[in-house]
C-alpha atoms as a PDB file:
ATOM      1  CA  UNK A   1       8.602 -10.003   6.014  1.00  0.00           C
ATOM      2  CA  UNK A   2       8.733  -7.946   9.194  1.00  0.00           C
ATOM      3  CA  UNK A   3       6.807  -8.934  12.279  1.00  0.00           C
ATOM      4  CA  UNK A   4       6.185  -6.143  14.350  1.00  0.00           C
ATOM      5  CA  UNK A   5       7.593  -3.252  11.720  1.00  0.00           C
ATOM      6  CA  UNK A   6       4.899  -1.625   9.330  1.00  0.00           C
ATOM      7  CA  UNK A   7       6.506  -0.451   6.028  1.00  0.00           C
ATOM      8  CA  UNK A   8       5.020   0.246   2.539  1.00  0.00           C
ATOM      9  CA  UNK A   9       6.705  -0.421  -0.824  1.00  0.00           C
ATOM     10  CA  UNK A  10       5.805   0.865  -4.001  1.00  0.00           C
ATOM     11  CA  UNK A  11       8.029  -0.415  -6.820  1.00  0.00           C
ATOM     12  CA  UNK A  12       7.691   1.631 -10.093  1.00  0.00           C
ATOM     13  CA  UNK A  13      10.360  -0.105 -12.042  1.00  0.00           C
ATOM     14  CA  UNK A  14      12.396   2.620 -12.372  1.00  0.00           C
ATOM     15  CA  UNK A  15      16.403   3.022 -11.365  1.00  0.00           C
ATOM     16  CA  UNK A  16      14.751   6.143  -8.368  1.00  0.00           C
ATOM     17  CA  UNK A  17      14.099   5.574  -5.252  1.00  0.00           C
ATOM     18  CA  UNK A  18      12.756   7.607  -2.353  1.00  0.00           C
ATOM     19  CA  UNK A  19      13.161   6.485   1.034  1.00  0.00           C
ATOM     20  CA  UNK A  20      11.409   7.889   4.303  1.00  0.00           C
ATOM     21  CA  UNK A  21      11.964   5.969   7.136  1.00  0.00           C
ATOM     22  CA  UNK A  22      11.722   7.927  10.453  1.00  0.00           C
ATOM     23  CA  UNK A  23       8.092   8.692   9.523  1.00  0.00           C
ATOM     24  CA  UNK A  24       6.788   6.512  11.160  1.00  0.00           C
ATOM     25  CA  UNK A  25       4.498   6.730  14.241  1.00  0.00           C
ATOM     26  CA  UNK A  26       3.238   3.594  15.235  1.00  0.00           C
ATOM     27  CA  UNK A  27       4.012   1.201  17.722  1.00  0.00           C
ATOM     28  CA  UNK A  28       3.354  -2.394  17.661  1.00  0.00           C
ATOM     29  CA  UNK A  29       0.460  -3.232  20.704  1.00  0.00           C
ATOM     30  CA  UNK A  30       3.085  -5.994  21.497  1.00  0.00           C
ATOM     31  CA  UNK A  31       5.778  -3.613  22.770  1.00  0.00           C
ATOM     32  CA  UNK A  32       3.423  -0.249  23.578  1.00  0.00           C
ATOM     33  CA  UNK A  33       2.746  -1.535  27.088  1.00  0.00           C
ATOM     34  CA  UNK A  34       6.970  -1.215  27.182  1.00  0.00           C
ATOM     35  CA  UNK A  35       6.911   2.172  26.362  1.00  0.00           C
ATOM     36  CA  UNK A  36       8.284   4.698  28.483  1.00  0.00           C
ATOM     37  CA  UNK A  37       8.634   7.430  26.061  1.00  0.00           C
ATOM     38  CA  UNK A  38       5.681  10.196  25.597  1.00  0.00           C
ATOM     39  CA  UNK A  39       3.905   9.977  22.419  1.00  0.00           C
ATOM     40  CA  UNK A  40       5.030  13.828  22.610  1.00  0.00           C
ATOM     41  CA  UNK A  41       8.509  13.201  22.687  1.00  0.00           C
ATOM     42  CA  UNK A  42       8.596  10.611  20.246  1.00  0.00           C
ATOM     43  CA  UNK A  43       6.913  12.496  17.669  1.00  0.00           C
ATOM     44  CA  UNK A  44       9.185  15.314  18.367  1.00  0.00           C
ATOM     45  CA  UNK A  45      12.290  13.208  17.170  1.00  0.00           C
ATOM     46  CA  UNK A  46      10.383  11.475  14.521  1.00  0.00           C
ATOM     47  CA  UNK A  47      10.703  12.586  11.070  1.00  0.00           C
ATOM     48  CA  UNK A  48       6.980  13.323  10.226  1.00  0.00           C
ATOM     49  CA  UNK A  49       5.974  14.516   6.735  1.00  0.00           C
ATOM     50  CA  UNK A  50       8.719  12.990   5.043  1.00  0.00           C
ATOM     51  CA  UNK A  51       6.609  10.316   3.741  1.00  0.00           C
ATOM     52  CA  UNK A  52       4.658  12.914   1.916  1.00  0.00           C
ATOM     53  CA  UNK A  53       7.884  14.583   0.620  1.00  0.00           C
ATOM     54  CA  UNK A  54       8.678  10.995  -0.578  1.00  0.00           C
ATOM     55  CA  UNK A  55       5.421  10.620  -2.420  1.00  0.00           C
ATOM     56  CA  UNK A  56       7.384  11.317  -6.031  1.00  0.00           C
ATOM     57  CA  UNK A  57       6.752   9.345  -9.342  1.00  0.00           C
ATOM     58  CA  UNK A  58       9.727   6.992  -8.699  1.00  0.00           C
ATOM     59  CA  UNK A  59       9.775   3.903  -6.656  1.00  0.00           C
ATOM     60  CA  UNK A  60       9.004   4.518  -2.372  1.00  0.00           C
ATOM     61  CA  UNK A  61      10.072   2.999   0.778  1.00  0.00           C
ATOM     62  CA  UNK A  62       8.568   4.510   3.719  1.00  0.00           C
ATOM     63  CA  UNK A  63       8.557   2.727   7.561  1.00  0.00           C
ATOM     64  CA  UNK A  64       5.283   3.564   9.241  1.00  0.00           C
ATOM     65  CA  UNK A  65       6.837   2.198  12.689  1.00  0.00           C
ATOM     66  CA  UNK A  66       8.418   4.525  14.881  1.00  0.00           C
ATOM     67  CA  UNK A  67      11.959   4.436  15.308  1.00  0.00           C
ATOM     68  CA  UNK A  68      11.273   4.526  19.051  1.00  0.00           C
ATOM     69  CA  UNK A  69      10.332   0.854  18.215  1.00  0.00           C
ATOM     70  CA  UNK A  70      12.758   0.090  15.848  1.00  0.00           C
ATOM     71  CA  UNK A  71      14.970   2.690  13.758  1.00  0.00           C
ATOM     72  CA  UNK A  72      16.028   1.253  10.402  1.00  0.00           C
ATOM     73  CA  UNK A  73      18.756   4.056  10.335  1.00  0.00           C
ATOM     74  CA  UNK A  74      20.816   2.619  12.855  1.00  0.00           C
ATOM     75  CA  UNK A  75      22.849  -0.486  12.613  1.00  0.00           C
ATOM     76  CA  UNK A  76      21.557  -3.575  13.997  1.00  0.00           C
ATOM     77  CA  UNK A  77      22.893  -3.605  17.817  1.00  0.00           C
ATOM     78  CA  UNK A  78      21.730   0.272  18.188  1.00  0.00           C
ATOM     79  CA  UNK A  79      18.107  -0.266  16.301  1.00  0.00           C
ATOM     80  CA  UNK A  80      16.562  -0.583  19.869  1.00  0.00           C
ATOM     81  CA  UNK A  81      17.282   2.257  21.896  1.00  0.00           C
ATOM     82  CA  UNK A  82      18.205   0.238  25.427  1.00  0.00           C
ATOM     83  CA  UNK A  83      19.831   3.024  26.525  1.00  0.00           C
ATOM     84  CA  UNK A  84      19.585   6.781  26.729  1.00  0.00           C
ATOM     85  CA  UNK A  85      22.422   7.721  25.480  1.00  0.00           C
ATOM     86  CA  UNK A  86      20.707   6.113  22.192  1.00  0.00           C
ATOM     87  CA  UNK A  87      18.034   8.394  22.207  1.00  0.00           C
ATOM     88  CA  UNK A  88      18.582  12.287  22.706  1.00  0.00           C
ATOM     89  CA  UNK A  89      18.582  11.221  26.739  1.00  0.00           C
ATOM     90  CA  UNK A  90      15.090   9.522  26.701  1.00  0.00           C
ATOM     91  CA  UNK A  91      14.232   6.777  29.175  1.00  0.00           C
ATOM     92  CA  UNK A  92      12.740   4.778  26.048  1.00  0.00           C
ATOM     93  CA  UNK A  93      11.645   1.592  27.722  1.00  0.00           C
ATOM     94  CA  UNK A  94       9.787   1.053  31.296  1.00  0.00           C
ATOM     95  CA  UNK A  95      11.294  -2.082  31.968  1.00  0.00           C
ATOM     96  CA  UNK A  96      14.083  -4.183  29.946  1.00  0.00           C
ATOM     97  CA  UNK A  97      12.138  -5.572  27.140  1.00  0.00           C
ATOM     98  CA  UNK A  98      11.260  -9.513  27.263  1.00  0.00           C
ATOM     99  CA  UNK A  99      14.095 -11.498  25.329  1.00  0.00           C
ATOM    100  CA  UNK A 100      11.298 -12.857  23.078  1.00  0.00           C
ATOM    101  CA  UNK A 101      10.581  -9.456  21.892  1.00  0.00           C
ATOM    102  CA  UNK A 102      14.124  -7.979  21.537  1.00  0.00           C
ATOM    103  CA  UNK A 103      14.531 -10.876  19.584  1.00  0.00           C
ATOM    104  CA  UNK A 104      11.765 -10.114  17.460  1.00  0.00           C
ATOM    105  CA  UNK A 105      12.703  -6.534  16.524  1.00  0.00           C
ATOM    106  CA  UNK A 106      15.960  -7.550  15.611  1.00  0.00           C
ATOM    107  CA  UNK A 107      14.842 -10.374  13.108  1.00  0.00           C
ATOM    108  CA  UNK A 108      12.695  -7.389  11.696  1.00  0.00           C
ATOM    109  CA  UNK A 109      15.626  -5.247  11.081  1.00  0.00           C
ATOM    110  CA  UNK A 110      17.430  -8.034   9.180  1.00  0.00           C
ATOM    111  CA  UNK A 111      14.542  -8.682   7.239  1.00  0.00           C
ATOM    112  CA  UNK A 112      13.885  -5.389   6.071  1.00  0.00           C
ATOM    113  CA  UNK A 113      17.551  -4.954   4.875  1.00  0.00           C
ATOM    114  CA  UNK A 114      17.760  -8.246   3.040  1.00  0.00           C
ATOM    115  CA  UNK A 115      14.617  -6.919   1.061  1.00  0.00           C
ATOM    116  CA  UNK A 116      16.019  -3.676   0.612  1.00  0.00           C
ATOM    117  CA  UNK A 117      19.149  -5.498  -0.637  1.00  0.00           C
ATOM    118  CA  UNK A 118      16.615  -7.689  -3.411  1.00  0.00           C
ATOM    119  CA  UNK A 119      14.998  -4.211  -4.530  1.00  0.00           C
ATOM    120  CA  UNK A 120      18.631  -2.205  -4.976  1.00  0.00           C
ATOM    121  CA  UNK A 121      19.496  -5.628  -6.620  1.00  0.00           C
ATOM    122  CA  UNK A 122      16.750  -5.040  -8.900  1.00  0.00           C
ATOM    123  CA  UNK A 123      17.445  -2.074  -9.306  1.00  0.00           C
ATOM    124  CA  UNK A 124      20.606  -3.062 -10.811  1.00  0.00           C
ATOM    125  CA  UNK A 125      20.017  -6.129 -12.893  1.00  0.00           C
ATOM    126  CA  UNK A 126      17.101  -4.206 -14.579  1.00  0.00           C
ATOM    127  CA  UNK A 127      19.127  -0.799 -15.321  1.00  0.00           C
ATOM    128  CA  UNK A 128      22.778  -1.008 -14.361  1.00  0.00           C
ATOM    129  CA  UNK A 129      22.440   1.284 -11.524  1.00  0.00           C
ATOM    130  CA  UNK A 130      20.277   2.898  -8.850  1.00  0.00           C
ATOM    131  CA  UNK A 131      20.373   6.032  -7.281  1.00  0.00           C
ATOM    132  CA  UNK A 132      18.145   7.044  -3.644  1.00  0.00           C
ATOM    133  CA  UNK A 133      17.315   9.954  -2.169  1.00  0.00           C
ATOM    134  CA  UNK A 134      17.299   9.440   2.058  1.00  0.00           C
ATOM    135  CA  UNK A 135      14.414  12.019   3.299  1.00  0.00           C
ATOM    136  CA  UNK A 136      14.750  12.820   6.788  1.00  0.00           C
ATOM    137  CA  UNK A 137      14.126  16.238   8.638  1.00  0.00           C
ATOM    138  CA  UNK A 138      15.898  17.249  11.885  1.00  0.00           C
ATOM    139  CA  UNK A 139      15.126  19.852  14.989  1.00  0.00           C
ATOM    140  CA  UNK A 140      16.753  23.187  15.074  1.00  0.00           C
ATOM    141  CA  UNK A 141      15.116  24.612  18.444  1.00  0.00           C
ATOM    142  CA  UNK A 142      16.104  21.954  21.035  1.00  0.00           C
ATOM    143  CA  UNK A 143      15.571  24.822  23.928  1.00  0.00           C
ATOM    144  CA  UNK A 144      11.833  25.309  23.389  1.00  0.00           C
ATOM    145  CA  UNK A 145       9.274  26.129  20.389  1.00  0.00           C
ATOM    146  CA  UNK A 146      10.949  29.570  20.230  1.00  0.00           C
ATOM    147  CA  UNK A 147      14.574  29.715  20.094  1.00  0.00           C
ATOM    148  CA  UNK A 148      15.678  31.520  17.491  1.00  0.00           C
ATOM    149  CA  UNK A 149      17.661  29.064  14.909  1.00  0.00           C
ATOM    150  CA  UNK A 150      21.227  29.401  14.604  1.00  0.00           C
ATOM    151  CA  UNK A 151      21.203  29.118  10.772  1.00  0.00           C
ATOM    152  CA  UNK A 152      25.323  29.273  10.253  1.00  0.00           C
ATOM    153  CA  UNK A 153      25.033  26.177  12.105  1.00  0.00           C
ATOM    154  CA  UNK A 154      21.690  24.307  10.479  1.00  0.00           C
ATOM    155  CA  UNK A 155      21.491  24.109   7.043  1.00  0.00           C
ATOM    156  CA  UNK A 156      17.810  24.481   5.799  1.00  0.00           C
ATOM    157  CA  UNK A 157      19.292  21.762   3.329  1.00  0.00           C
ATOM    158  CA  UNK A 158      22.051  19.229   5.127  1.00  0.00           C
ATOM    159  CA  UNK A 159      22.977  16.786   2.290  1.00  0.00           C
ATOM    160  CA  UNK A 160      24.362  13.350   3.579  1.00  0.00           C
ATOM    161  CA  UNK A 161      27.549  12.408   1.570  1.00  0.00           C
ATOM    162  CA  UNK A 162      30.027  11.222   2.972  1.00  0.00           C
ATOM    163  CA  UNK A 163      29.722   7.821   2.337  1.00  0.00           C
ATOM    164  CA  UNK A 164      29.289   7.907  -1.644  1.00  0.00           C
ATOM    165  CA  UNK A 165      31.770   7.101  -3.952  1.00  0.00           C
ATOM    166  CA  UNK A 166      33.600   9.269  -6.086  1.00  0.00           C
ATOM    167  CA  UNK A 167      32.373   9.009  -8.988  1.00  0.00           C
ATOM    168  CA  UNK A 168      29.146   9.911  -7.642  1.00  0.00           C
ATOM    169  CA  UNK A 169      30.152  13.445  -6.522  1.00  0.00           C
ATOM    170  CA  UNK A 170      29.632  14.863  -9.915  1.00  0.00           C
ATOM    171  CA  UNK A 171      25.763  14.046  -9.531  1.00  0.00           C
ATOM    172  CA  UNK A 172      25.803  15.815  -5.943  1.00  0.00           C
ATOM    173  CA  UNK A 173      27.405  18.842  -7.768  1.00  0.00           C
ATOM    174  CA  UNK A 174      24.650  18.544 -10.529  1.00  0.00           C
ATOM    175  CA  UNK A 175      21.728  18.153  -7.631  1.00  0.00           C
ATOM    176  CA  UNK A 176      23.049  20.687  -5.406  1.00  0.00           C
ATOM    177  CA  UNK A 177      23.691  23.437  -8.090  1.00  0.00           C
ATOM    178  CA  UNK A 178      19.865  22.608  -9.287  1.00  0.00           C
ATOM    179  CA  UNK A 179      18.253  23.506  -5.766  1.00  0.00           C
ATOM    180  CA  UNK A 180      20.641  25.882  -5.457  1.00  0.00           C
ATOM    181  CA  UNK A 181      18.541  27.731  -8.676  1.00  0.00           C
ATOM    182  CA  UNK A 182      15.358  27.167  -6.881  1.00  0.00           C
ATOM    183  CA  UNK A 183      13.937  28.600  -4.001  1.00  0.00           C
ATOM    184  CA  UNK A 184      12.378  27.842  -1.006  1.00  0.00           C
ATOM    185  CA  UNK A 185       9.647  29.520   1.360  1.00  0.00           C
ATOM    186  CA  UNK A 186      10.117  32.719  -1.295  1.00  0.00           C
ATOM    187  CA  UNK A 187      14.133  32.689  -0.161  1.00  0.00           C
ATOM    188  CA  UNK A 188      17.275  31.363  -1.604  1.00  0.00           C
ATOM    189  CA  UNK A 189      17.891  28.073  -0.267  1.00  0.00           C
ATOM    190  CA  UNK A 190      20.754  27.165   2.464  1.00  0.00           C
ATOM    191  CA  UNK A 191      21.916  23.487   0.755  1.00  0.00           C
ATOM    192  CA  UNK A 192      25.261  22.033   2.345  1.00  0.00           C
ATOM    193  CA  UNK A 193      26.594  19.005   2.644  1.00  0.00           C
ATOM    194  CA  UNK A 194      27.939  17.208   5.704  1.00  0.00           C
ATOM    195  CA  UNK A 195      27.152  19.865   8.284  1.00  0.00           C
ATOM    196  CA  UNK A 196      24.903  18.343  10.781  1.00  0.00           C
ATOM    197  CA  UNK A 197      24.695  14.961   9.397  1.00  0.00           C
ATOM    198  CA  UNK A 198      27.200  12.505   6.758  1.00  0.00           C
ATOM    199  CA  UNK A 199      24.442   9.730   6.311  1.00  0.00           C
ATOM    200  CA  UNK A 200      22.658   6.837   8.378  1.00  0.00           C
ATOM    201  CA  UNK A 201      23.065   3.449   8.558  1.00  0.00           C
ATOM    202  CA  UNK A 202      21.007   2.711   5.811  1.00  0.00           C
ATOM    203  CA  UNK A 203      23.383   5.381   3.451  1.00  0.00           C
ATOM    204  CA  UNK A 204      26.584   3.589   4.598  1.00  0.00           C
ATOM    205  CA  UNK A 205      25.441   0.291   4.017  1.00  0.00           C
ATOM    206  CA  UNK A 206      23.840   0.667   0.712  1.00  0.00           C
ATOM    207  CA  UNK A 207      26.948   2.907  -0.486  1.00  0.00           C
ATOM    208  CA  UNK A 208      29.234   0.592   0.934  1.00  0.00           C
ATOM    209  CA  UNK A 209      27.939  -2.721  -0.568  1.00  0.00           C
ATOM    210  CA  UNK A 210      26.397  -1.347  -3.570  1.00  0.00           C
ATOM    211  CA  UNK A 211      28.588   1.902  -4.239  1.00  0.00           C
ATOM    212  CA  UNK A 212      30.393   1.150  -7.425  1.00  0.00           C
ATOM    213  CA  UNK A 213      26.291   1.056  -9.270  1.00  0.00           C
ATOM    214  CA  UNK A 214      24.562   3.930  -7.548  1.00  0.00           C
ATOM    215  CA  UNK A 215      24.280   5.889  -3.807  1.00  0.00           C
ATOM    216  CA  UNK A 216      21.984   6.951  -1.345  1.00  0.00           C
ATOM    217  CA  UNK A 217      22.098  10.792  -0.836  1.00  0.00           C
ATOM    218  CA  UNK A 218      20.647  12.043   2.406  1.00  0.00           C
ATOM    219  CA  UNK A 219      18.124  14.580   2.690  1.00  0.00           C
ATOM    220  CA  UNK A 220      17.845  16.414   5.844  1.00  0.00           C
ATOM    221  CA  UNK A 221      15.323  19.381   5.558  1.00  0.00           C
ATOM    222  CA  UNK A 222      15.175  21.669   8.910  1.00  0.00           C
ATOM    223  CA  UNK A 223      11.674  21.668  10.113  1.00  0.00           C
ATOM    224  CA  UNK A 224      10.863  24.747   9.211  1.00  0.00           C
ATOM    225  CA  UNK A 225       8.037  23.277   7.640  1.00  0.00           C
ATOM    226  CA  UNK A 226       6.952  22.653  10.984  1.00  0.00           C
ATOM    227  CA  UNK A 227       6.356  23.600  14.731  1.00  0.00           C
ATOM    228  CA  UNK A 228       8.937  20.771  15.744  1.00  0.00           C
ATOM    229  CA  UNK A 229       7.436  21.331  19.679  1.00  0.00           C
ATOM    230  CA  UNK A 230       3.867  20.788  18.581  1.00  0.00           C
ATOM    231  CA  UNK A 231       3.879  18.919  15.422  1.00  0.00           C
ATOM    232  CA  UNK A 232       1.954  21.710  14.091  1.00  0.00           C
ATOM    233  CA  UNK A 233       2.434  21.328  10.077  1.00  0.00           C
ATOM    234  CA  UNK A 234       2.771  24.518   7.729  1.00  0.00           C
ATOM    235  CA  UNK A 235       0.892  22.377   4.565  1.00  0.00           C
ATOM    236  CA  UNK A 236       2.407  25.274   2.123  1.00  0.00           C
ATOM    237  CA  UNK A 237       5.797  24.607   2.901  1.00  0.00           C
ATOM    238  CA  UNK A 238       5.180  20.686   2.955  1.00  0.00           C
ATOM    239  CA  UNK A 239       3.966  21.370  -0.674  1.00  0.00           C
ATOM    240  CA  UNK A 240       7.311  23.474  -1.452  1.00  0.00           C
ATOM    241  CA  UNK A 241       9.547  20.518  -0.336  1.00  0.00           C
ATOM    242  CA  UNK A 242       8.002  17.956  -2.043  1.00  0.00           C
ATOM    243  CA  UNK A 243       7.782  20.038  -5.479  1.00  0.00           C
ATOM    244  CA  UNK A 244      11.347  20.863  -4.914  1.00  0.00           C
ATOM    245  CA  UNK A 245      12.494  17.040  -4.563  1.00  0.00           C
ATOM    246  CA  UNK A 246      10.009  16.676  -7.809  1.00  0.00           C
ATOM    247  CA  UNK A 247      12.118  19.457  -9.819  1.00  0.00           C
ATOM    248  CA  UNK A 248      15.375  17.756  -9.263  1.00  0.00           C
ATOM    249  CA  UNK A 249      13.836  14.404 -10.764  1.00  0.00           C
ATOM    250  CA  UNK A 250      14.952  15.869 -13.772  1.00  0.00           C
ATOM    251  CA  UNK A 251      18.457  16.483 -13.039  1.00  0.00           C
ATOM    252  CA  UNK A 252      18.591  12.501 -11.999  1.00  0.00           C
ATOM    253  CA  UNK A 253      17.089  11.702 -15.641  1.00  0.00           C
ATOM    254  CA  UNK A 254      19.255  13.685 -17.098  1.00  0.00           C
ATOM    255  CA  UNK A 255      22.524  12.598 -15.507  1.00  0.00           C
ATOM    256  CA  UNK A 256      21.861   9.037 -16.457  1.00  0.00           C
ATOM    257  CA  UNK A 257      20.173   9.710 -20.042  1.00  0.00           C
ATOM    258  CA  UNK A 258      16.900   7.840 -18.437  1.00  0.00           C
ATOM    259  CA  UNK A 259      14.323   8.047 -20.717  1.00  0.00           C
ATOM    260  CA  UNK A 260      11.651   6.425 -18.338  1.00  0.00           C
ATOM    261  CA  UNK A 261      10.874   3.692 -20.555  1.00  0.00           C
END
């Protein structure tokens, strides 16, 4: 168990996973005296909504701590952001953190990813593979809340793959061409892969130790869904990305023959 990171699991004993874990907000009261960072400015680079988009019938792992305290996406000597370069050019921290605590946050992050490793485990000894989708959103309109988006450049959909093994790729293919049929906002939907982002941490470690029985695919959904300046939510659109993540369910149970029992 963590110490000063909040996450929730909910295990539905099925082979599906769905991970959100920039969602987070919170701070611990132990480090929030340390902060430098604006609550503004953290939300702003947080990933917020994406533990509603994760809220599918399959199993959930979603980190209610912000990554300004600790990000779970970043390998263990980044997971602090000490420096600015870490963090979009943020001054995170007031002062340099007390040992004790560094020390803390860092036990956390090992914690969390040797019970992430017992749940993929799981995963595996009770169906013979596992398969997770990585929700995450990202900003589009760094200049100010209305800059028009450079779309070439931003997928609406940036799929994380680059760390998944081959014989995973005709599953991508499968999931891609399915919200490719589907729309989104009342448009056809902009899906690519590898454009803006290949995968986090947690996608090249689970791929990478546990790659030959399943992958993590990264979701990265512009925040159109959004204002990413106020944190202003459109709730229709939040509703459209979460039933669109629920309509490729079935592509996942049908790849794999899963019959849900």
């Amino acid at each position: 168990m963590s110490k000063l990171t909040r996450y929730f699991i909910k295990d539905l004993h099925v082979p599906f996973w769905a991970f959100a874990i920039h969602d987070g907000h919170q701070v611990d009261p132990i480090t929030e005296p340390y902060l430098e960072v604006s609550e503004e400015n953290r939300l702003r680079e947080e990933d917020p909504f994406t533990a509603v988009f994760a809220e599918l019938p399959i199993s959930q792992f979603v980190v209610g701590t912000s990554r300004f305290q600790l990000d779970i996406n970043r390998k263990i000597e980044d997971a602090v952001y000490l420096r600015k370069d870490q963090a979009w050019g943020i001054h995170v921290w007031k002062d340099s953190l007390p040992e004790n605590i560094l020390a803390e946050l860092y036990q956390d992050h090992k914690n969390i990813y040797n019970e992430i490793d017992e749940l993929i485990q799981k995963s595996i000894a009770d169906f013979g593979y596992f398969v997770v989708y990585d929700i995450h959103s990202y900003n589009a309109k760094r200049n100010d809340e209305f800059e028009q988006v450079d779309t070439e450049a931003n997928p609406q959909i940036n799929l994380g793959t680059a760390y998944i093994q081959e014989k995973w790729k005709p599953l991508v293919a499968e999931l891609v061409n399915c919200i490719s049929k589907d729309t989104l906002y009342g448009e056809p939907i902009d899906i690519r892969e590898n454009v803006k982002f290949k995968g986090g941490y947690l996608a090249q470690y689970l791929n990478a130790k546990y790659g030959d029985k399943g992958c993590v695919i990264s979701f990265e959904f512009r925040k159109d869904f959004m204002n990413e300046w106020t944190g202003t939510p459109n709730l229709e659109r939040i509703v459209e990305i979460k039933q669109l993540l629920m309509n490729s369910l079935g592509t996942l149970k049908k790849h794999f023959n899963y019959d849900g029992r």
